[in-house]
N, C-alpha and C. Protein backbone atom coordinates (compact mmCIF):
# COMPACT_ATOMS: atom_id res chain seq x y z
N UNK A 1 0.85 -1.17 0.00
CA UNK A 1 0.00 0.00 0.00
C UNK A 1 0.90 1.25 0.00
N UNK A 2 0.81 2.28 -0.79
CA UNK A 2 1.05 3.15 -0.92
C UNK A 2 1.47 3.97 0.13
N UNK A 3 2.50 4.82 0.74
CA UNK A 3 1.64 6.21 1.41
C UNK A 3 0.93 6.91 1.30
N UNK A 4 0.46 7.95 1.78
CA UNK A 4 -0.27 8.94 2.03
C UNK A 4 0.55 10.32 1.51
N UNK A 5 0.08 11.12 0.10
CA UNK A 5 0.82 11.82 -0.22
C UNK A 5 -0.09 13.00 0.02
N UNK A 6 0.70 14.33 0.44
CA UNK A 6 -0.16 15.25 0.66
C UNK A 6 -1.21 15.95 -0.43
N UNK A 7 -1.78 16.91 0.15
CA UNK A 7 -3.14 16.79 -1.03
C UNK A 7 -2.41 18.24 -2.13
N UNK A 8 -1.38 18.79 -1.56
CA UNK A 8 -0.76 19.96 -2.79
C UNK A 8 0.06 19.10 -4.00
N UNK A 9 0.61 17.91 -3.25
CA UNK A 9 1.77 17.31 -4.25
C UNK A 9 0.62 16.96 -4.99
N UNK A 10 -0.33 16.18 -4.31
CA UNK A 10 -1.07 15.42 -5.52
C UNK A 10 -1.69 15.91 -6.55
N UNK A 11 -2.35 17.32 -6.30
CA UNK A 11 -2.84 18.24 -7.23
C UNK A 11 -1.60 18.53 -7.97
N UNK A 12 -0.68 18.74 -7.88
CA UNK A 12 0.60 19.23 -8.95
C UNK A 12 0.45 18.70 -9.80
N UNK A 13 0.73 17.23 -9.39
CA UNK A 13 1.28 16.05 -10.08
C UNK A 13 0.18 15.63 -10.95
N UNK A 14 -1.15 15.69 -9.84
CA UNK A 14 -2.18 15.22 -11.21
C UNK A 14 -2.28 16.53 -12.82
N UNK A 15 -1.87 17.36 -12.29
CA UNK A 15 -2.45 18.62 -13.42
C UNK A 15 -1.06 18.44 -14.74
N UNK A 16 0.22 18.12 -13.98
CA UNK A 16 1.42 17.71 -14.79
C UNK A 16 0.63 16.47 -15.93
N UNK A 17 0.16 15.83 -15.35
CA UNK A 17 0.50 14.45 -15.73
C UNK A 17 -1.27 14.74 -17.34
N UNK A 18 -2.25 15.41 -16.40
CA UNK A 18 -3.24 15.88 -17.61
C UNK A 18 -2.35 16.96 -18.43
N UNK A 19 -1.33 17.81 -18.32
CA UNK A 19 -0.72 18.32 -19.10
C UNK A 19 0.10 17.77 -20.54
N UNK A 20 0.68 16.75 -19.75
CA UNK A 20 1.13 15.59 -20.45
C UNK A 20 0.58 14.97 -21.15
N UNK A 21 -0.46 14.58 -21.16
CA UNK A 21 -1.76 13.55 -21.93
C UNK A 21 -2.16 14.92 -23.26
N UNK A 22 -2.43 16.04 -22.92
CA UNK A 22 -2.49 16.41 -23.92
C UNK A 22 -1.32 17.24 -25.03
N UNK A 23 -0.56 16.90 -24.48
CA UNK A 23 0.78 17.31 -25.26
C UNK A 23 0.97 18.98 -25.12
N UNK A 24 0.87 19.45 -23.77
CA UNK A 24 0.89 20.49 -23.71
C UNK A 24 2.45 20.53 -22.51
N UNK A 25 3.38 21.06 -23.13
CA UNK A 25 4.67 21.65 -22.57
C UNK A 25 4.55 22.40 -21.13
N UNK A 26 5.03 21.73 -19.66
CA UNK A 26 4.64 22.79 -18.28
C UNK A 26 5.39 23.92 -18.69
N UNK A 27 4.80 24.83 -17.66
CA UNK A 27 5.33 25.78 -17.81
C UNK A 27 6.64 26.10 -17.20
N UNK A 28 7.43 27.17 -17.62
CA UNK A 28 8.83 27.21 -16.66
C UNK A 28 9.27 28.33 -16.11
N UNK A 29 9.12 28.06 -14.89
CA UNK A 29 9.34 29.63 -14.25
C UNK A 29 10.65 30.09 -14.62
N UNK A 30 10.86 31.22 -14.84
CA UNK A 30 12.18 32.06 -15.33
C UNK A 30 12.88 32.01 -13.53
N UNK A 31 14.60 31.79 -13.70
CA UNK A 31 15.54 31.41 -12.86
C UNK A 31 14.83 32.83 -11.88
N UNK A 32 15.39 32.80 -10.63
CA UNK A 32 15.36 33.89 -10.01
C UNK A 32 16.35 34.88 -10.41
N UNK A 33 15.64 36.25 -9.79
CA UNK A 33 16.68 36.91 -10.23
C UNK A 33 16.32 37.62 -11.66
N UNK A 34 16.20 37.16 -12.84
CA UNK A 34 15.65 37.63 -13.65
C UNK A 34 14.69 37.70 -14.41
N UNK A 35 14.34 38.71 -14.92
CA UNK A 35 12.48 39.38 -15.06
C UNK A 35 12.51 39.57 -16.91
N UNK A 36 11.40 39.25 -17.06
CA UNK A 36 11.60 38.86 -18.33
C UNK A 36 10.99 40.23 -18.82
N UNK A 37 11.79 40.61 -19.84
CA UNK A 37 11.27 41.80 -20.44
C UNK A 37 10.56 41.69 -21.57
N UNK A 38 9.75 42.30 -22.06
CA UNK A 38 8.63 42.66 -23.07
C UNK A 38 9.78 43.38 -24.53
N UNK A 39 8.91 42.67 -25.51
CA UNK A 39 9.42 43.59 -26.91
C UNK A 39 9.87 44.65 -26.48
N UNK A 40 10.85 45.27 -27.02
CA UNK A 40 10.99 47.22 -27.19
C UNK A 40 10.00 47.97 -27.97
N UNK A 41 9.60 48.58 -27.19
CA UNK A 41 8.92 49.70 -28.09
C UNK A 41 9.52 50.56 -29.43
N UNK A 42 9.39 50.30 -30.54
CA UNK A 42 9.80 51.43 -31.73
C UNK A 42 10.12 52.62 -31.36
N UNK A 43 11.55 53.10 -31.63
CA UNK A 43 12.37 53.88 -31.37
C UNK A 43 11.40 55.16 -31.88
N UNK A 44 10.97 56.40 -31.06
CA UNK A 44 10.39 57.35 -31.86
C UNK A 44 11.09 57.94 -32.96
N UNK A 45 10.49 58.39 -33.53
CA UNK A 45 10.75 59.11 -34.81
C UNK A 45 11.57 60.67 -34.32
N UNK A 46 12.68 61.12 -34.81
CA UNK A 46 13.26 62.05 -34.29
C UNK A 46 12.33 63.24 -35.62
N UNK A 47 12.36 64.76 -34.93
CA UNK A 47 11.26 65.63 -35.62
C UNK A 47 12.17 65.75 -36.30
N UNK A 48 11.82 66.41 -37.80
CA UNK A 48 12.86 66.63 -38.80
C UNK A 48 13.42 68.12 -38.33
N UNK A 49 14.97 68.63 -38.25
CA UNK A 49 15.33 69.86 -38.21
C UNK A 49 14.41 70.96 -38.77
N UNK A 50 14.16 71.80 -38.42
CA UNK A 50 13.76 72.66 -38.88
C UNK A 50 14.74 73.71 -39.86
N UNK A 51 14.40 74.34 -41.25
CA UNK A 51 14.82 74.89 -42.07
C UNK A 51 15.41 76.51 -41.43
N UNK A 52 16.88 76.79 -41.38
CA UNK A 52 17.11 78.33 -40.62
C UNK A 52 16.45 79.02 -41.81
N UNK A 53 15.90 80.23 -40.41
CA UNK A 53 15.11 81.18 -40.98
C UNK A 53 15.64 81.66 -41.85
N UNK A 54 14.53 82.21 -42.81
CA UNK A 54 15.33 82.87 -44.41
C UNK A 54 15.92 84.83 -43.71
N UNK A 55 17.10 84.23 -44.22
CA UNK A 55 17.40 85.81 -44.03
C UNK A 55 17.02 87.27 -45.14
N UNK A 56 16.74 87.87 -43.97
CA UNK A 56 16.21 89.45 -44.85
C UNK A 56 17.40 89.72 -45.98
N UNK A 57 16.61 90.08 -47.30
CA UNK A 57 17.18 90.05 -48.68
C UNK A 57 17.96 91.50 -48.17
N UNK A 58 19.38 91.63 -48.83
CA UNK A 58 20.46 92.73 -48.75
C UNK A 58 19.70 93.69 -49.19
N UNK A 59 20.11 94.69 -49.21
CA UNK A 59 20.13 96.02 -49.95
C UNK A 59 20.91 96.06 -51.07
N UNK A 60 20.56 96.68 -51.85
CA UNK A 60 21.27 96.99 -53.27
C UNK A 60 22.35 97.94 -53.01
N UNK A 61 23.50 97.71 -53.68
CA UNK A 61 24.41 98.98 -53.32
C UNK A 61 24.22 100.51 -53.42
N UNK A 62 23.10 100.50 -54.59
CA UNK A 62 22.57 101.84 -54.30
C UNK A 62 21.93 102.42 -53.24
N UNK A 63 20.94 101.49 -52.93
CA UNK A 63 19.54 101.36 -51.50
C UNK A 63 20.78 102.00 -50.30
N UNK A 64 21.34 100.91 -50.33
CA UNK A 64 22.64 101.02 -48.58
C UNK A 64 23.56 102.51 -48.83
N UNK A 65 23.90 102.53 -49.73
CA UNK A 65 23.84 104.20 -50.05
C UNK A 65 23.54 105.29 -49.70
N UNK A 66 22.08 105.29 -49.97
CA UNK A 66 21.37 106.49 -50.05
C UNK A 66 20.93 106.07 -48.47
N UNK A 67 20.27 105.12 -47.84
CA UNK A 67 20.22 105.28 -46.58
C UNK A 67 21.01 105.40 -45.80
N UNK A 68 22.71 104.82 -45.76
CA UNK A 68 23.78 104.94 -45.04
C UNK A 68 24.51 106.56 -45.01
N UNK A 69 24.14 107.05 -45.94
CA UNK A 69 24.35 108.96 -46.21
C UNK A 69 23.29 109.78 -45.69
N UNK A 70 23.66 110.48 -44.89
CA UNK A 70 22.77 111.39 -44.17
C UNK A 70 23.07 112.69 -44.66
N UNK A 71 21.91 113.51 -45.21
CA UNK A 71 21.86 114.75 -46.19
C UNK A 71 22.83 115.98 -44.90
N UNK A 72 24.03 116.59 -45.69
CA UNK A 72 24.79 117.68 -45.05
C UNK A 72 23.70 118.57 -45.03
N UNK A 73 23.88 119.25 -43.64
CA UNK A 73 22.64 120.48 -43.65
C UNK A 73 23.35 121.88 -44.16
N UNK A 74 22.08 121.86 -45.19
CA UNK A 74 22.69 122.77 -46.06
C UNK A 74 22.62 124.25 -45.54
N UNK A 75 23.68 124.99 -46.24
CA UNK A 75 23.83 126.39 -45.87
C UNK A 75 23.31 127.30 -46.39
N UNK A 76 22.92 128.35 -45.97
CA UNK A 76 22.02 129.04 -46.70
C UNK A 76 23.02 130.02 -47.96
N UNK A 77 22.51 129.99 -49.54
CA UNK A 77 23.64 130.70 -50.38
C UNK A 77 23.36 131.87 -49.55
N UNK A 78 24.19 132.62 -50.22
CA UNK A 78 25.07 133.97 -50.59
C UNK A 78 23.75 134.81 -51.05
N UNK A 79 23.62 136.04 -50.30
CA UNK A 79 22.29 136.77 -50.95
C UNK A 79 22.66 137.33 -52.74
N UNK A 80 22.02 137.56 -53.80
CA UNK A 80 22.59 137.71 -54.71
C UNK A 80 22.80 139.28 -54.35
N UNK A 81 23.48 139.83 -55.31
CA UNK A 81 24.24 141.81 -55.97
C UNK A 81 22.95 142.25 -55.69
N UNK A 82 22.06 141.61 -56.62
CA UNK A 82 20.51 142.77 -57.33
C UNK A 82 19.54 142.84 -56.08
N UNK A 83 19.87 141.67 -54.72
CA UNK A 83 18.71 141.53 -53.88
C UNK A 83 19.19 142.89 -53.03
N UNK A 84 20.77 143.28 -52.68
CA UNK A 84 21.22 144.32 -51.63
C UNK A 84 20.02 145.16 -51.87
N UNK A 85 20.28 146.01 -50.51
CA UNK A 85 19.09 147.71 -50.85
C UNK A 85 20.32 148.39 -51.20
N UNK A 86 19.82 149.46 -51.76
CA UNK A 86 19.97 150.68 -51.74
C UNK A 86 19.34 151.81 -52.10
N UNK A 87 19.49 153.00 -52.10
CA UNK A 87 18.69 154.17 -51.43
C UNK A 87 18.03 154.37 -53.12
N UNK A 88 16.94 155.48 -52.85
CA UNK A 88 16.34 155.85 -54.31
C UNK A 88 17.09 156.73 -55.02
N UNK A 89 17.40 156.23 -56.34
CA UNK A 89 18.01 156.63 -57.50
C UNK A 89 19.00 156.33 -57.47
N UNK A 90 19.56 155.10 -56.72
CA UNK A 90 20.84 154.37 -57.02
C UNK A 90 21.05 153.40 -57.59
N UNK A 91 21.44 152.91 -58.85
CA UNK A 91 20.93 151.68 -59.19
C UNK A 91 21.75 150.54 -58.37
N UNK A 92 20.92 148.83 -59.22
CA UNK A 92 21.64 147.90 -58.61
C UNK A 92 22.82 147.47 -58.41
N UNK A 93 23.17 146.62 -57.06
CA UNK A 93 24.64 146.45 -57.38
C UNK A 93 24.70 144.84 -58.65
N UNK A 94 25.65 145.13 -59.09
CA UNK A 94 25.70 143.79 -59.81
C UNK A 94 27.03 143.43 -59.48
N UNK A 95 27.11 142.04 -59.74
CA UNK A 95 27.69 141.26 -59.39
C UNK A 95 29.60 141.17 -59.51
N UNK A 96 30.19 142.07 -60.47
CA UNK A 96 31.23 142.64 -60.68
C UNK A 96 31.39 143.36 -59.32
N UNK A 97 30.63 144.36 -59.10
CA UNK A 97 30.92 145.60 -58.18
C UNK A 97 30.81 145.11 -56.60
N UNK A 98 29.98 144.13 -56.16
CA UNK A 98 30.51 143.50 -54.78
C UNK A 98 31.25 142.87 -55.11
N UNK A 99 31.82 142.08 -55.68
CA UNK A 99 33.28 141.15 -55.83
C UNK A 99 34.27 141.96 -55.74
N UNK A 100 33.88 143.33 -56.32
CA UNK A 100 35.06 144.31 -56.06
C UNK A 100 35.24 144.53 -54.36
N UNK A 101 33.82 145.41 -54.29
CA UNK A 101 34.03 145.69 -52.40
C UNK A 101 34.17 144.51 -51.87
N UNK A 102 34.22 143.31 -51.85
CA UNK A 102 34.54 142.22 -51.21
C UNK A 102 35.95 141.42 -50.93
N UNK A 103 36.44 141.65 -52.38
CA UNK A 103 37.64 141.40 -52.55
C UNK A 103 38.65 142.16 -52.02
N UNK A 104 38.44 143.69 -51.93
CA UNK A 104 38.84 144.62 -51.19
C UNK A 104 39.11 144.22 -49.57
N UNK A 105 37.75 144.09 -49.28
CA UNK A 105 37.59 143.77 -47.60
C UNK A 105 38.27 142.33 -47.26
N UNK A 106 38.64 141.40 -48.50
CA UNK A 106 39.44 140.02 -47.76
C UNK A 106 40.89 141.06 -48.18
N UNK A 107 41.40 141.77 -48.34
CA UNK A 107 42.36 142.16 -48.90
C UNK A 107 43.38 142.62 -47.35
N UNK A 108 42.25 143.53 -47.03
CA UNK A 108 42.48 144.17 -45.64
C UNK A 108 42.49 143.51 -44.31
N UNK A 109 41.36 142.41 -44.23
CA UNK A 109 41.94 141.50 -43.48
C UNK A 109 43.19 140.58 -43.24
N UNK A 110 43.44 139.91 -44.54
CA UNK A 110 45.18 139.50 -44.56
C UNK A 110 45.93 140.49 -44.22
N UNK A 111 45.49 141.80 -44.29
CA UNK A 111 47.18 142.67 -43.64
C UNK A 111 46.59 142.96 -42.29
N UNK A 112 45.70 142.83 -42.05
CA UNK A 112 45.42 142.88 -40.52
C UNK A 112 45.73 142.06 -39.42
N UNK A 113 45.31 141.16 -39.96
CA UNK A 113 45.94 139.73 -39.35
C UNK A 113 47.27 139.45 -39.51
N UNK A 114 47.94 139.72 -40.42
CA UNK A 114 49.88 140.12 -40.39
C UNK A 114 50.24 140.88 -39.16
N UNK A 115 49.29 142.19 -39.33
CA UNK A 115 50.19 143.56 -38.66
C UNK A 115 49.38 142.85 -37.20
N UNK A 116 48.71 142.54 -36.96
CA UNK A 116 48.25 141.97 -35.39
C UNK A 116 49.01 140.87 -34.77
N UNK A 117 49.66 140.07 -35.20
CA UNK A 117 50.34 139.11 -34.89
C UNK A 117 51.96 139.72 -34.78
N UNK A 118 52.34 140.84 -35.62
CA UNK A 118 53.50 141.01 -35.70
C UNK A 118 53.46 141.87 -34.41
N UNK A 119 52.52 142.77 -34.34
CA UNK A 119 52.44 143.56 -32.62
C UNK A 119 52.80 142.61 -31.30
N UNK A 120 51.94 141.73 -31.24
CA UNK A 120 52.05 140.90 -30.56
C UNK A 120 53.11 140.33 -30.38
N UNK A 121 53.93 139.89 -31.33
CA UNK A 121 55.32 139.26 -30.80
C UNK A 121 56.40 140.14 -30.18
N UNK A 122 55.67 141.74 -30.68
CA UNK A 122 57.17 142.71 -30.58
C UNK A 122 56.58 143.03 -29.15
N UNK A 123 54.93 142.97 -28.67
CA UNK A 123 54.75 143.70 -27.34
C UNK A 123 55.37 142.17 -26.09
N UNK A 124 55.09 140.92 -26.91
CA UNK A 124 56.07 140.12 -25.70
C UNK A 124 57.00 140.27 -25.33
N UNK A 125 58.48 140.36 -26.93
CA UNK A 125 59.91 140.66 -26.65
C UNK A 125 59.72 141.73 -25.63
N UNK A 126 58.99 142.85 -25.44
CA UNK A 126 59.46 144.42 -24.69
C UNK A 126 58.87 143.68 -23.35
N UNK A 127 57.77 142.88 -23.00
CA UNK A 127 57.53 142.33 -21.78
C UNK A 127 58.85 141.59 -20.94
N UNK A 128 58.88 140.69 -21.83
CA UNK A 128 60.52 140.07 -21.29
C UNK A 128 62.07 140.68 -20.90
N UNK A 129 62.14 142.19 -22.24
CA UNK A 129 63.19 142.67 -21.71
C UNK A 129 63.85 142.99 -20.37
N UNK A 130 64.78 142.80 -19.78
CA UNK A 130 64.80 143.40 -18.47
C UNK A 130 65.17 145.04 -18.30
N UNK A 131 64.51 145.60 -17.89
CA UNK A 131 64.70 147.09 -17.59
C UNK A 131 65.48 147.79 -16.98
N UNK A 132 66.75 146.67 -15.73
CA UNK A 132 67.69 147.50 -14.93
C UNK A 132 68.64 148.06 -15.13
N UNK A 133 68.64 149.44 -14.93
CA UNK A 133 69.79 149.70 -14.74
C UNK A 133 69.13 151.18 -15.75
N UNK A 134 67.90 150.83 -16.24
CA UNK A 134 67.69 152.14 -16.76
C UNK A 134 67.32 153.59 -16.12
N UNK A 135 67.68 154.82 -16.63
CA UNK A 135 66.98 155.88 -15.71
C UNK A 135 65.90 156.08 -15.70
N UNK A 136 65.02 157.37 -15.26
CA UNK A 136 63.58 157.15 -15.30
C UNK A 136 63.39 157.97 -16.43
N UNK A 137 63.90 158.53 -17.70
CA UNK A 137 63.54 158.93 -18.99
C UNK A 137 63.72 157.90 -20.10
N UNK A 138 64.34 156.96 -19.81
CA UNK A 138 64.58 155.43 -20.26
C UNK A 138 63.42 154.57 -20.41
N UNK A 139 63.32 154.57 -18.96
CA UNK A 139 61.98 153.89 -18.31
C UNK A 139 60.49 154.74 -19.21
N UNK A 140 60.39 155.62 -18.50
CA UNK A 140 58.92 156.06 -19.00
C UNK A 140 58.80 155.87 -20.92
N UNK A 141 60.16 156.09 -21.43
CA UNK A 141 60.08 155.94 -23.02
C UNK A 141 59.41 154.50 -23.61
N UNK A 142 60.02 153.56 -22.74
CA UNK A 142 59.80 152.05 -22.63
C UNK A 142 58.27 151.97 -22.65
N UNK A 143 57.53 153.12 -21.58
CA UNK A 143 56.45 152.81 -21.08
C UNK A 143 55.58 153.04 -21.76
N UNK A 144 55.71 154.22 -22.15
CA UNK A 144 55.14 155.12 -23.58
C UNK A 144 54.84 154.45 -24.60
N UNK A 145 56.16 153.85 -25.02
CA UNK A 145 55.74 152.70 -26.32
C UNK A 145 55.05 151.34 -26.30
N UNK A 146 55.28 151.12 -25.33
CA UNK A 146 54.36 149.79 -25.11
C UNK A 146 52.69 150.33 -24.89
N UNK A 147 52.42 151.01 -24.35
CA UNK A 147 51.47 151.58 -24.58
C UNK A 147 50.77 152.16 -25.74
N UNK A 148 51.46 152.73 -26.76
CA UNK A 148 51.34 153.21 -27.88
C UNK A 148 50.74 151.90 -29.19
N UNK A 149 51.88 150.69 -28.82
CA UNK A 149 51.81 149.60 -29.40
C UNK A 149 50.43 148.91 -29.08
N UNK A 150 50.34 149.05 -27.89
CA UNK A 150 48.87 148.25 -27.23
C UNK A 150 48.15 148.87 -27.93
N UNK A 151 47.80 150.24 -28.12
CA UNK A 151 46.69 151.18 -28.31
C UNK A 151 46.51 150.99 -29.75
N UNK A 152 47.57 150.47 -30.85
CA UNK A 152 47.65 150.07 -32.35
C UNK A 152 47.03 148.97 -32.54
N UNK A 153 47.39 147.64 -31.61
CA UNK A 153 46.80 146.58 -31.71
C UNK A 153 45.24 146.31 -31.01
N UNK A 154 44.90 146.90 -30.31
CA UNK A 154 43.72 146.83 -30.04
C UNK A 154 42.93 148.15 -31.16
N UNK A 155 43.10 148.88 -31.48
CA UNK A 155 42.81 149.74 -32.65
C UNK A 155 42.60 148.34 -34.25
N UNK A 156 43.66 147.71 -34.45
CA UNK A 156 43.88 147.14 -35.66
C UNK A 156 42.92 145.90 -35.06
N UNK A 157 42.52 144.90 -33.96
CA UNK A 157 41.48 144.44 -33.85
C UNK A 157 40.11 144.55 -34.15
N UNK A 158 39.82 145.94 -33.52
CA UNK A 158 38.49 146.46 -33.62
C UNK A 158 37.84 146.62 -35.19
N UNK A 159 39.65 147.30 -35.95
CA UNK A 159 39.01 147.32 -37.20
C UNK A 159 38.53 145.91 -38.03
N UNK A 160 39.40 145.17 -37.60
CA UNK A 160 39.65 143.68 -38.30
C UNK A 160 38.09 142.93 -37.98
N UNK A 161 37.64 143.12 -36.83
CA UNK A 161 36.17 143.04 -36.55
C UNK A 161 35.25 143.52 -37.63
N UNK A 162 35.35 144.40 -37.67
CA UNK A 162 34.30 145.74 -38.50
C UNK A 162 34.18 145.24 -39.59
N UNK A 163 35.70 144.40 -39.86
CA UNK A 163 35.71 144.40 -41.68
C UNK A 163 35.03 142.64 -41.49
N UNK A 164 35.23 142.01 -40.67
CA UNK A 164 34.95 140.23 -40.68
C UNK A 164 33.10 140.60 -40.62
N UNK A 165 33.07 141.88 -39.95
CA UNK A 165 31.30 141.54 -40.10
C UNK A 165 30.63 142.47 -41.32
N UNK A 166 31.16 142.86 -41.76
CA UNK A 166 30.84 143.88 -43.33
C UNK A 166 31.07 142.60 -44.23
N UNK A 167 31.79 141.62 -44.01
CA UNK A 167 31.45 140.07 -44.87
C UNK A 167 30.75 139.34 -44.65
N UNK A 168 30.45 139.42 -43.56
CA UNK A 168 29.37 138.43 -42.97
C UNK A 168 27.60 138.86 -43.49
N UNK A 169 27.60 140.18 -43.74
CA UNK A 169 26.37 140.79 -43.73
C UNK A 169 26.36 140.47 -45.28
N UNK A 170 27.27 140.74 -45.91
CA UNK A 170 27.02 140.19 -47.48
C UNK A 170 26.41 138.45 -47.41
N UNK A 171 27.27 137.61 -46.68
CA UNK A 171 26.67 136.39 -46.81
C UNK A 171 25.23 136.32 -46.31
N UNK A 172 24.85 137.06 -45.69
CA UNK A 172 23.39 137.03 -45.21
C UNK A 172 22.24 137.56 -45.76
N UNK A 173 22.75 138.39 -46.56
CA UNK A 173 22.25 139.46 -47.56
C UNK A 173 21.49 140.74 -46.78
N UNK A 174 22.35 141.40 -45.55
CA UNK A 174 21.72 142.67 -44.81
C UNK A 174 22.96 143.65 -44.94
N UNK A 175 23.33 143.03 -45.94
CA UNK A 175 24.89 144.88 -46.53
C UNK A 175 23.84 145.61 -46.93
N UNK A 176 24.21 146.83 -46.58
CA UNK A 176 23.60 147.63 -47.03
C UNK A 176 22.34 148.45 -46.14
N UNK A 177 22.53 147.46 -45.27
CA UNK A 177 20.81 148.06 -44.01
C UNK A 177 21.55 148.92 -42.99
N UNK A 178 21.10 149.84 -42.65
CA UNK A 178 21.35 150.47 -41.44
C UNK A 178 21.12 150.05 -40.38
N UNK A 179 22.22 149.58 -39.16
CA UNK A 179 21.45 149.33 -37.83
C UNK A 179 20.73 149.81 -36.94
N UNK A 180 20.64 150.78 -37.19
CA UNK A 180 19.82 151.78 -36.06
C UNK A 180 18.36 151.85 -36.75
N UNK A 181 18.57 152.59 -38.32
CA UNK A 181 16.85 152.83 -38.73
C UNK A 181 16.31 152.30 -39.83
N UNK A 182 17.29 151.25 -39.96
CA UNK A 182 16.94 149.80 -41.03
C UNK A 182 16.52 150.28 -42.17
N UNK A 183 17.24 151.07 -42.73
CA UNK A 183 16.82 152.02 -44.36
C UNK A 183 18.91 151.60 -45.08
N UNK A 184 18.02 151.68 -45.82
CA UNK A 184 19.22 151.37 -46.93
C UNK A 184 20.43 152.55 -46.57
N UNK A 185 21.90 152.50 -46.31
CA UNK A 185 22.99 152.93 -46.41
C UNK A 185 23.02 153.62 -47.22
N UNK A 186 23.22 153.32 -48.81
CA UNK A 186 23.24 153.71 -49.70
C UNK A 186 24.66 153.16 -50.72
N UNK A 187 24.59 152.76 -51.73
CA UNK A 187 25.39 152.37 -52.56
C UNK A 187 26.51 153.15 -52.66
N UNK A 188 26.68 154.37 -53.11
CA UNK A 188 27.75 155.00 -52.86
C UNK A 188 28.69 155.20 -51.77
N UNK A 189 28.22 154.84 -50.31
CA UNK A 189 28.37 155.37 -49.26
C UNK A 189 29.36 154.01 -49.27
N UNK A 190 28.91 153.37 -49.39
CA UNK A 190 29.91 151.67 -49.01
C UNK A 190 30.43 151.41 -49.68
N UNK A 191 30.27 151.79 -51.25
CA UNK A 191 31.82 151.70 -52.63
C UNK A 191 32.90 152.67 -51.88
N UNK A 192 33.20 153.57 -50.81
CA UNK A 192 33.59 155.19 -50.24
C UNK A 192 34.40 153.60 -49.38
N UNK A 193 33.15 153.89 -48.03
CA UNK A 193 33.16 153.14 -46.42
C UNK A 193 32.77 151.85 -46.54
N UNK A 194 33.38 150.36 -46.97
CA UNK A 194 32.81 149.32 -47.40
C UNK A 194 31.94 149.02 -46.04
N UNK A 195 32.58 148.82 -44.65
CA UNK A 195 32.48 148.18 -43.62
C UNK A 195 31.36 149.37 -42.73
N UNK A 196 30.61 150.31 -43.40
CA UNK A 196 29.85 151.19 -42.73
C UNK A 196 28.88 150.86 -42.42
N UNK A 197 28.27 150.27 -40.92
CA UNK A 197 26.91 149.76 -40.69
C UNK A 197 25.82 150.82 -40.23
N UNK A 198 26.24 151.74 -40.48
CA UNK A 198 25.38 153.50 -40.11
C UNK A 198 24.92 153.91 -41.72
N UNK A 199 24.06 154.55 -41.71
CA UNK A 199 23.95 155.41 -42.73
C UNK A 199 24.09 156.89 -42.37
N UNK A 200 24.41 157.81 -43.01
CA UNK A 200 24.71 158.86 -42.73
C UNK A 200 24.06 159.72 -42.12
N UNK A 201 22.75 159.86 -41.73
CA UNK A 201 21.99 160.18 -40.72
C UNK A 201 22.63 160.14 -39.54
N UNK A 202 22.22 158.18 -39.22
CA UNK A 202 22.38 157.98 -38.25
C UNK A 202 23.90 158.27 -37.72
N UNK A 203 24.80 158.26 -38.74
CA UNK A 203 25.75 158.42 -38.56
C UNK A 203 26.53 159.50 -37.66
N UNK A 204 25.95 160.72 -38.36
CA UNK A 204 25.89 162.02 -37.36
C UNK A 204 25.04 162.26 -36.17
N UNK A 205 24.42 161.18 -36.14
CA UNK A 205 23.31 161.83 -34.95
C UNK A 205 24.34 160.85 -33.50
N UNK A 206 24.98 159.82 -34.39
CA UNK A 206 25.87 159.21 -33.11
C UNK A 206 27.19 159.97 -32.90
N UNK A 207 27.84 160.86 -33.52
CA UNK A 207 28.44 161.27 -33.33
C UNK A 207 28.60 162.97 -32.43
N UNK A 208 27.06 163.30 -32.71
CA UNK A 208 27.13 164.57 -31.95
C UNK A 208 26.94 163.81 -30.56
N UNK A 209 26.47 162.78 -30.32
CA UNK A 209 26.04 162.43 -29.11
C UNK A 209 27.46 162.70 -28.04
């Protein structure tokens, strides 16, 4: 007689053994330790690069040109001869006859600007000289002339002024106006006095003052 086999073995064994009868393979547990993995999933699809942005079309060499040049601010011309005033029954100036008074007035400035610079160097040398040992008719002669010299060069300034703005008034086109009572000078008066910003009125009425 048999033993007595417990009732788990026997269920095993019976389900093996109907496994067997129908030609069906037991199953087999995977070793310990390792876990059985599943297919891989299909590698995703990587996104296609994207195309670099289209770059903004050049400028034409003309285009980059004309925008890269910024317009010089322009100057205002030269008033013309025929626009000057002058007084009634004088005719116009034309354009010969200020080139004359003009040419004149750059004429006088180059020797002004000579004889001002040449003062100047001769009133330094007399600054630097040393004075000892002179008497006091020595001295005061010294004093006299340096003074005299000052009184030339600030004289030859003032004029050199007079004449830089008697050009200036041509470029603006107000030769010819009086400053005080804004009436025409007069044509003759400034072919005479180029640099005269009075008219002869006013002229005397500043002088009796």
């Amino acid at each position: 007689m048999l033993p007595a086999l417990p009732v788990e073995a026997i269920s095993a064994r019976g389900a093996d053994m109907a496994g067997a009868k129908r030609g069906a393979q037991p199953v087999q547990e995977p070793p310990a330790g390792k876990t059985t993995r599943g297919p891989r999933p299909p590698a995703a699809k990587k996104p296609a690069a994207k195309s670099p942005a289209a770059k903004p079309a050049k400028r034409g060499p003309a285009k980059a040109a004309k925008a890269g040049k910024a317009k010089p601010a322009g100057r205002s011309a030269p008033a013309t001869a025929a626009a000057l005033p002058v007084r009634e029954g004088e005719h116009r100036w034309t354009a010969a006859e200020l080139a004359e008074v003009r040419a004149g007035l750059q004429e006088q400035i180059e020797a002004l600007r000579t004889e001002i610079a040449a003062s100047a160097i001769q009133i330094a040398e007399g600054d630097s000289s040393d004075g000892a040992g002179d008497d006091q008719a020595d001295a005061g002669a010294k004093t006299y002339e340096r003074e005299h010299e000052l009184a030339l060069s600030y004289n030859s300034q003032d004029l050199l002024a007079q004449i830089e703005r008697a050009v200036q008034r041509m470029d603006t086109g107000t030769y010819g106006i009086c400053e005080s009572c804004t009436r025409p000078i007069g044509k003759a008066r400034l072919q005479v006095f180029p640099r005269a910003t009075l008219c002869v009125t006013c002229k005397q009425r500043e002088e009796r003052r």
